[in-house]
N, C-alpha and C. Protein backbone atom coordinates (compact mmCIF):
# COMPACT_ATOMS: atom_id res chain seq x y z
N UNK A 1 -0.37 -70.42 -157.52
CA UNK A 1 -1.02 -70.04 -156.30
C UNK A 1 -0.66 -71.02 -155.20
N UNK A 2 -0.38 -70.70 -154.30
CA UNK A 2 -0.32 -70.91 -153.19
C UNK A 2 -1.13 -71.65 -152.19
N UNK A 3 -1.80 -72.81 -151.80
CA UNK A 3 -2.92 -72.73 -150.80
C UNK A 3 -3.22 -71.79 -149.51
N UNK A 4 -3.60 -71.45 -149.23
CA UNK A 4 -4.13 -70.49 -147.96
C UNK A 4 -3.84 -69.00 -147.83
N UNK A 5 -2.44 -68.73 -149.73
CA UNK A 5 -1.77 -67.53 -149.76
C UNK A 5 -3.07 -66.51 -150.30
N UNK A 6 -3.30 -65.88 -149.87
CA UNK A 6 -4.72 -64.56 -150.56
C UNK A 6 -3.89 -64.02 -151.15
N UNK A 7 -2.34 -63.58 -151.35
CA UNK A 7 -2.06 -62.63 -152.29
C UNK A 7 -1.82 -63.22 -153.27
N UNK A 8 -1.69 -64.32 -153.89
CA UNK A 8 -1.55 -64.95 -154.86
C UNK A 8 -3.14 -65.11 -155.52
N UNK A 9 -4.45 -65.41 -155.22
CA UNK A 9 -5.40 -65.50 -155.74
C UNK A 9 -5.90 -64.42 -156.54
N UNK A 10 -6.46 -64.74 -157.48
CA UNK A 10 -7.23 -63.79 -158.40
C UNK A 10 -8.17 -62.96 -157.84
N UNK A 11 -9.05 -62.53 -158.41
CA UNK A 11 -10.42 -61.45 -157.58
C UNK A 11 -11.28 -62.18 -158.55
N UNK A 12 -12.82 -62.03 -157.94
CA UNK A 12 -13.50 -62.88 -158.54
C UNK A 12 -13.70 -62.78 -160.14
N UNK A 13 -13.36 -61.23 -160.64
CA UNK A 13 -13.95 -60.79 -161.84
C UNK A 13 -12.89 -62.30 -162.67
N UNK A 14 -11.49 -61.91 -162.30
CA UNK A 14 -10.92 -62.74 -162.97
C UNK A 14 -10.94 -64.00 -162.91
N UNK A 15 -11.33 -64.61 -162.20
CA UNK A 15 -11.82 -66.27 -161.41
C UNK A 15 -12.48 -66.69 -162.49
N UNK A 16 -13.73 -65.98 -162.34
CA UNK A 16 -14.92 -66.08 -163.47
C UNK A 16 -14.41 -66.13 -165.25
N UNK A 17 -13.58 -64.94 -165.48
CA UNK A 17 -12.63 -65.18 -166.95
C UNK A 17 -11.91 -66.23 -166.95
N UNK A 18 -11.51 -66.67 -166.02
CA UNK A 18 -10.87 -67.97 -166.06
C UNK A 18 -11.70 -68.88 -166.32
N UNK A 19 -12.94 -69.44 -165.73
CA UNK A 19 -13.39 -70.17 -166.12
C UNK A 19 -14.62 -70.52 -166.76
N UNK A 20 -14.55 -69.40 -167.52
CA UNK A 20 -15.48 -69.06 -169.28
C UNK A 20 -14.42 -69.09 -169.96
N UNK A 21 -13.04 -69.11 -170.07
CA UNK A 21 -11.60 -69.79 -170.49
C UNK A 21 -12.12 -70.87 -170.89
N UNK A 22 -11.94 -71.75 -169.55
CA UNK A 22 -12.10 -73.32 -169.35
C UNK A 22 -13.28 -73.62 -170.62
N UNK A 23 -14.29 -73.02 -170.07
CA UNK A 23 -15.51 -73.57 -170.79
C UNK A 23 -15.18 -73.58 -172.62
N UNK A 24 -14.72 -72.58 -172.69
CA UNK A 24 -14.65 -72.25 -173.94
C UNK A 24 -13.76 -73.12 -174.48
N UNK A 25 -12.50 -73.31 -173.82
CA UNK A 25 -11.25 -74.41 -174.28
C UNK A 25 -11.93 -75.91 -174.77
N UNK A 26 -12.63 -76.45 -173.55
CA UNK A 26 -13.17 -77.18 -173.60
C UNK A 26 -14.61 -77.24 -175.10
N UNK A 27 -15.28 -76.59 -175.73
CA UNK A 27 -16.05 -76.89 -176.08
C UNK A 27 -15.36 -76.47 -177.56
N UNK A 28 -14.30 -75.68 -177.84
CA UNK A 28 -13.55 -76.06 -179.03
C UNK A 28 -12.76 -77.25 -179.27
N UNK A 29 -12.60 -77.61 -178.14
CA UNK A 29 -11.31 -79.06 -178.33
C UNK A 29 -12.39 -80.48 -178.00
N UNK A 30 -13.09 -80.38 -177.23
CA UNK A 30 -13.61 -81.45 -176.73
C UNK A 30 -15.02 -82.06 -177.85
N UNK A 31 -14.93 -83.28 -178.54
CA UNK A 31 -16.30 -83.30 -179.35
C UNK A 31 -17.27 -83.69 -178.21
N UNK A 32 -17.20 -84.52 -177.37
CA UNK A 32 -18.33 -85.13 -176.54
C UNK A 32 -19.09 -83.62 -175.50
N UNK A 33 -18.30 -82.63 -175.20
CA UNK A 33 -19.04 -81.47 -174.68
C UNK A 33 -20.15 -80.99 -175.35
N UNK A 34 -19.38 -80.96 -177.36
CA UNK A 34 -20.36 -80.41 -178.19
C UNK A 34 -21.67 -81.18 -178.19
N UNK A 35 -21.54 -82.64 -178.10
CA UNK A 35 -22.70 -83.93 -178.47
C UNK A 35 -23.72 -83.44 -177.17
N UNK A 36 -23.14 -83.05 -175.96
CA UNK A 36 -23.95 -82.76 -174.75
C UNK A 36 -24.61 -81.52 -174.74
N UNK A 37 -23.90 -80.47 -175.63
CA UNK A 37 -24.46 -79.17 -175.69
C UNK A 37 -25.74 -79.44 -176.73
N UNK A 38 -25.55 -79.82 -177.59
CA UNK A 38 -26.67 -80.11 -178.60
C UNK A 38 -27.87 -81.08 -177.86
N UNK A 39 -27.14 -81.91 -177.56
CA UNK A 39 -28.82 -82.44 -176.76
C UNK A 39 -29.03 -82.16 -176.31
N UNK A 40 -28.56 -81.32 -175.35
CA UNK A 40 -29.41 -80.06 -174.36
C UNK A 40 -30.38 -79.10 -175.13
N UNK A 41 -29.47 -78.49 -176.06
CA UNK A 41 -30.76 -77.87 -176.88
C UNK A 41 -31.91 -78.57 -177.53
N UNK A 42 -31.80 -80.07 -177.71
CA UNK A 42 -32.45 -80.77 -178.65
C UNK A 42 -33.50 -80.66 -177.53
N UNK A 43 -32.85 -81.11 -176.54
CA UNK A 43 -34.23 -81.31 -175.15
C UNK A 43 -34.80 -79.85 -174.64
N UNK A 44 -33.95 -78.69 -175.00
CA UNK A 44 -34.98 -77.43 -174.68
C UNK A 44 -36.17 -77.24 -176.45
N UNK A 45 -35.72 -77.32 -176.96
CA UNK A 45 -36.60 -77.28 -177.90
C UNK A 45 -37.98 -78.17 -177.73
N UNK A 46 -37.75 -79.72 -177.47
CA UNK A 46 -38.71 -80.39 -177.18
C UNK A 46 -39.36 -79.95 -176.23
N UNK A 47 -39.00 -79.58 -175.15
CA UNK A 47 -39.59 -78.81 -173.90
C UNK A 47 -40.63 -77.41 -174.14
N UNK A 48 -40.17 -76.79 -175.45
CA UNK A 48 -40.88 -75.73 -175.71
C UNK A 48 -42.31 -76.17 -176.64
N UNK A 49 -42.07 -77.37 -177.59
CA UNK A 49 -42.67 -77.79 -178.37
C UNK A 49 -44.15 -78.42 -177.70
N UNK A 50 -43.36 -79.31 -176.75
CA UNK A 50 -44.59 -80.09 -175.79
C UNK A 50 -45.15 -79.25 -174.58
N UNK A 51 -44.19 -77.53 -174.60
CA UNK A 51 -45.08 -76.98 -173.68
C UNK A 51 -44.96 -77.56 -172.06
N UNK A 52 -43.63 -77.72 -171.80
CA UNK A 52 -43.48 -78.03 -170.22
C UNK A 52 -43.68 -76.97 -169.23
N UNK A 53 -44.04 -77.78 -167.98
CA UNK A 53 -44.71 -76.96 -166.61
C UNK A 53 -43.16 -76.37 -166.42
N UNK A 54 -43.14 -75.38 -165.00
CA UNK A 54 -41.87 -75.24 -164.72
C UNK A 54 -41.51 -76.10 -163.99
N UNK A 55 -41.90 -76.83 -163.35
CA UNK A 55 -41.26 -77.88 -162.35
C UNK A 55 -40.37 -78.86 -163.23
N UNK A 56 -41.19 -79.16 -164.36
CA UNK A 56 -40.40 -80.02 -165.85
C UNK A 56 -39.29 -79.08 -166.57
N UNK A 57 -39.38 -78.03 -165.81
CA UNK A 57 -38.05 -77.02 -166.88
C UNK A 57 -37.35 -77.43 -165.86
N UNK A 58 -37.30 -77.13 -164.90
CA UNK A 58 -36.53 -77.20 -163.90
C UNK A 58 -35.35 -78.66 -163.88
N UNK A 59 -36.76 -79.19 -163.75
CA UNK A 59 -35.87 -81.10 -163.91
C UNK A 59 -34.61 -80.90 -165.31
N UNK A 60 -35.41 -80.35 -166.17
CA UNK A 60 -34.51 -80.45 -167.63
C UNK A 60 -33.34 -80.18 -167.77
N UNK A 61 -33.48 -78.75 -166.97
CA UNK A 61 -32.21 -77.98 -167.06
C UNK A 61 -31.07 -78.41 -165.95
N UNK A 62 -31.53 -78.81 -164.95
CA UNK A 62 -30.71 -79.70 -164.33
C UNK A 62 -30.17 -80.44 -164.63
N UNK A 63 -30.80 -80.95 -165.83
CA UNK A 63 -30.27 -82.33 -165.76
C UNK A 63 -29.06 -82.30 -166.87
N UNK A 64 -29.57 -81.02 -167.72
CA UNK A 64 -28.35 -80.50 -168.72
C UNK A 64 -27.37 -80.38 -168.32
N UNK A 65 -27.65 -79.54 -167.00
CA UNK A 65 -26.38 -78.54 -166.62
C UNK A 65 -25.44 -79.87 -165.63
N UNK A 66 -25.99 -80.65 -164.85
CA UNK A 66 -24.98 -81.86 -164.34
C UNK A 66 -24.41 -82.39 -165.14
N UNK A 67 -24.99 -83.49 -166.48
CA UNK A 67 -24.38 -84.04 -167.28
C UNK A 67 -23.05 -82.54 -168.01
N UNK A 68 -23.37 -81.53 -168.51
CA UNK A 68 -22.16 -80.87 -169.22
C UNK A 68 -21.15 -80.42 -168.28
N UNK A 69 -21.39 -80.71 -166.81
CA UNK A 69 -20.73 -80.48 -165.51
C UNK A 69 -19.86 -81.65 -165.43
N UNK A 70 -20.59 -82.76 -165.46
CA UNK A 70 -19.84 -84.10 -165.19
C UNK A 70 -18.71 -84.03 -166.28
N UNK A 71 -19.57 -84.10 -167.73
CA UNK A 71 -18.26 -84.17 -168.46
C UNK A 71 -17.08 -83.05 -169.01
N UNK A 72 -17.36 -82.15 -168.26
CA UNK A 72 -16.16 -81.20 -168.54
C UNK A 72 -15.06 -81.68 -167.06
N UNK A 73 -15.70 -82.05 -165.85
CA UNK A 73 -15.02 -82.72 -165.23
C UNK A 73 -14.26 -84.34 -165.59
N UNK A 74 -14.54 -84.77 -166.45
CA UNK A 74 -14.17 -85.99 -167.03
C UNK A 74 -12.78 -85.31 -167.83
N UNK A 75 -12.99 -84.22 -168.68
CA UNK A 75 -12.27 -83.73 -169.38
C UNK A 75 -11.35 -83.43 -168.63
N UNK A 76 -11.55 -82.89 -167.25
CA UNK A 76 -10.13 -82.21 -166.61
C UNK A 76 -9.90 -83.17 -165.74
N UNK A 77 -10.34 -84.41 -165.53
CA UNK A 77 -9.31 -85.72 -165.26
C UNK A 77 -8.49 -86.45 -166.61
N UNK A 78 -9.37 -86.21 -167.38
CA UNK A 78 -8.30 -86.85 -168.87
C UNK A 78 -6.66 -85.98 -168.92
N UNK A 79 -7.27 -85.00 -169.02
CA UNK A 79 -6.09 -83.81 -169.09
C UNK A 79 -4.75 -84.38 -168.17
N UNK A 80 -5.29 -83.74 -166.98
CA UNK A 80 -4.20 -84.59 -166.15
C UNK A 80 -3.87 -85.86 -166.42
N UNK A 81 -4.72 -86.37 -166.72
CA UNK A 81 -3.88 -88.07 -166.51
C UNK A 81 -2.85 -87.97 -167.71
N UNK A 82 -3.10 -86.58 -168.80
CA UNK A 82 -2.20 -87.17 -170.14
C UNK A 82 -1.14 -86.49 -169.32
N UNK A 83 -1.75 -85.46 -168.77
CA UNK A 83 0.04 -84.53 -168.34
C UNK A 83 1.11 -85.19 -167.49
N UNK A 84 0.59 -85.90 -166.21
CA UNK A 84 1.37 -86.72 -165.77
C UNK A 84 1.44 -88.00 -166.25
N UNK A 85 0.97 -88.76 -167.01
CA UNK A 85 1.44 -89.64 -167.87
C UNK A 85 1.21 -90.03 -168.70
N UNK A 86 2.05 -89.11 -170.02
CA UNK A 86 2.05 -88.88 -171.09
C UNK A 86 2.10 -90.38 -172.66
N UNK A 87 3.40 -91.11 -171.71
CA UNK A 87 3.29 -92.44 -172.21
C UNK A 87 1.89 -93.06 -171.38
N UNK A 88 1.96 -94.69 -172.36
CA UNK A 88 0.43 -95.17 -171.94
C UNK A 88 0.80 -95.93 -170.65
N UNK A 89 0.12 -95.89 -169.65
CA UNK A 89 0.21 -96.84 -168.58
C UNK A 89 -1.43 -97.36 -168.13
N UNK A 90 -1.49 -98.51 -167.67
CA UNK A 90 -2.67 -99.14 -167.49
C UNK A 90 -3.23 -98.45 -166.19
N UNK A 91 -2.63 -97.46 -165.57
CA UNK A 91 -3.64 -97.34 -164.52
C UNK A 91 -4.00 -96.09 -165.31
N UNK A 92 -3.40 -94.94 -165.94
CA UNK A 92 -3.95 -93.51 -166.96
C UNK A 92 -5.37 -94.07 -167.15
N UNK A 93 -5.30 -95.81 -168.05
CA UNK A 93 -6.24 -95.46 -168.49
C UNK A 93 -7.59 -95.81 -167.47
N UNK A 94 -6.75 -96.67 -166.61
CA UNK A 94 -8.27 -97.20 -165.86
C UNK A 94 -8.84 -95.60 -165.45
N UNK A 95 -7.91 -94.95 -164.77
CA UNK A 95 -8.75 -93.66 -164.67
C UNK A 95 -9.38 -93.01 -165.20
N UNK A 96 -9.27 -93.30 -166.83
CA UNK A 96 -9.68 -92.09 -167.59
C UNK A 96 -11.00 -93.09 -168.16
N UNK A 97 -11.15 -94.32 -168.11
CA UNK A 97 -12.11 -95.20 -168.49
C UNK A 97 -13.20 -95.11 -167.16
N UNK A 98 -12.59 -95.04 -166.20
CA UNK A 98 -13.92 -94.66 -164.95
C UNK A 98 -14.25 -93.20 -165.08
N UNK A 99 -13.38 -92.46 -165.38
CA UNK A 99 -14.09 -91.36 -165.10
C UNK A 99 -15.14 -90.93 -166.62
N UNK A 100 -15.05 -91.67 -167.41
CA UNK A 100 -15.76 -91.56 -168.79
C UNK A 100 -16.86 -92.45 -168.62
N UNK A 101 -16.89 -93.41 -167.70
CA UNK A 101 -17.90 -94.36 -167.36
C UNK A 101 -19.04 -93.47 -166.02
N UNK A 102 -18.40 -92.72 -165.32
CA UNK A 102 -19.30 -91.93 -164.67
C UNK A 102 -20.29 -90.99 -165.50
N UNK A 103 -19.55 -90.53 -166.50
CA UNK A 103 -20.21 -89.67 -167.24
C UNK A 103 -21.72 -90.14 -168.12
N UNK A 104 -21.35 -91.79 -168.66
CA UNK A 104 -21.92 -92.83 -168.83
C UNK A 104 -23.24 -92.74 -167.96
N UNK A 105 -22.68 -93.15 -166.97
CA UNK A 105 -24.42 -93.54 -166.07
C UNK A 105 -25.03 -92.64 -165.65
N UNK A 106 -24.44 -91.55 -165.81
CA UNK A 106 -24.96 -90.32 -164.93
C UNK A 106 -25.97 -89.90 -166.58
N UNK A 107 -25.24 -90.12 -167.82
CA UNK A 107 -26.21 -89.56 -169.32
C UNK A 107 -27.48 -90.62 -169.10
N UNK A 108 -27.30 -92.22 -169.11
CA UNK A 108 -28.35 -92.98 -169.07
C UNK A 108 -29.32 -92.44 -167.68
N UNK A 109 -28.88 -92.39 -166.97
CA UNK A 109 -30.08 -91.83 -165.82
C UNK A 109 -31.00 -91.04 -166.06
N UNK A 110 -30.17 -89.93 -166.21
CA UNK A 110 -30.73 -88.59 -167.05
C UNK A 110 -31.69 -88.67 -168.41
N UNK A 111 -31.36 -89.51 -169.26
CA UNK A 111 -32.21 -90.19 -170.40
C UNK A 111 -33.35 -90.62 -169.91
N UNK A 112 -33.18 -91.30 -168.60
CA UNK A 112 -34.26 -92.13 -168.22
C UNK A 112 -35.36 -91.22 -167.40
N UNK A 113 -34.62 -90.24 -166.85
CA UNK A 113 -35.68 -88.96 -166.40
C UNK A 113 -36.13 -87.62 -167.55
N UNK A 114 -35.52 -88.10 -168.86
CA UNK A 114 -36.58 -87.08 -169.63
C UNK A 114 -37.24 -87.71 -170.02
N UNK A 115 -37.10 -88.99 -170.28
CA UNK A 115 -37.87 -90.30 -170.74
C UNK A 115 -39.47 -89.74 -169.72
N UNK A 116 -39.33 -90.13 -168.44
CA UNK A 116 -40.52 -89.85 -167.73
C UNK A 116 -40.97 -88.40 -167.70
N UNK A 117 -39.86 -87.02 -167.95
CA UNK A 117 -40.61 -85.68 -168.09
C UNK A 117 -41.57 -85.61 -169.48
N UNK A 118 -40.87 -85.96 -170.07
CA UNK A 118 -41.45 -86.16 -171.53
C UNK A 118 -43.00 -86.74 -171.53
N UNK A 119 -42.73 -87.68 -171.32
CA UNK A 119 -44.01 -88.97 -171.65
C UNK A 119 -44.88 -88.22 -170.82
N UNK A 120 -44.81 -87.38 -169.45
CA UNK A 120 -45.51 -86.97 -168.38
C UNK A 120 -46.40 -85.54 -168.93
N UNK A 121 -45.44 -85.18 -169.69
CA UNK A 121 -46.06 -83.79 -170.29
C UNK A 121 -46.60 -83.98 -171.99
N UNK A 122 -46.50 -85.01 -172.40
CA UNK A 122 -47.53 -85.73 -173.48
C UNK A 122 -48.83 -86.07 -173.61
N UNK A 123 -48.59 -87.20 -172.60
CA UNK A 123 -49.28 -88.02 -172.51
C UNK A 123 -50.52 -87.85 -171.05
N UNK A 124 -50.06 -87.15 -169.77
CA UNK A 124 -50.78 -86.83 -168.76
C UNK A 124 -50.77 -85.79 -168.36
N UNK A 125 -50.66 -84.03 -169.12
CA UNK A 125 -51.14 -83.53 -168.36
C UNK A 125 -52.31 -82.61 -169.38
């Protein structure tokens, strides 16, 4: 495709197959997508168990859907960095070590806000 060419772009139906593609590529090849998909469920289950408000679904699922966002974007900076450089070079990896380190603080944050949905719908309401 082209930038700015419209006859080269897809239509949305196919946009969308493309990237339930992606998703799918990604969650057969990738283990850390799977580790994120499962604690997502681990945390909707708890959510059903302890009986969360919707404002606490809300937070939850957000917070799922950024983290498996972030790291499928981590994934499609890894990708590239292997395609254009396939041998090892020290900057591949600094890239691919920051962008795995974003993914990092963005999971601990997120930990730290079910930490408080959690305890909030336990313990105070």
């Amino acid at each position: 495709m082209i930038p700015g060419s419209k006859s080269d772009h897809p239509g949305f139906r196919k946009s969308f197959l493309f990237a339930m593609q992606g998703f799918r590529t990604a969650v057969t090849t990738e283990r850390n997508i799977k580790v994120m998909l499962a604690a997502g469920a681990c945390a909707v289950v708890a959510g059903i168990v302890v009986g969360l408000d919707l404002l606490s679904w809300a937070v939850v699922i957000l917070c799922c859907g950024v983290v498996i966002m972030a790291e499928l974007f981590n994934t499609a900076v890894e990708t590239v960095v292997d395609l254009v450089s396939p041998e090892f070079h020290p900057l591949a990896g600094r890239a691919k070590d920051i962008a795995a380190a974003a993914v990092w603080v963005l999971s601990t944050l997120v930990a730290v806000v079910g930490v408080l949905v959690f305890v909030n719908a336990i313990f105070f309401d």
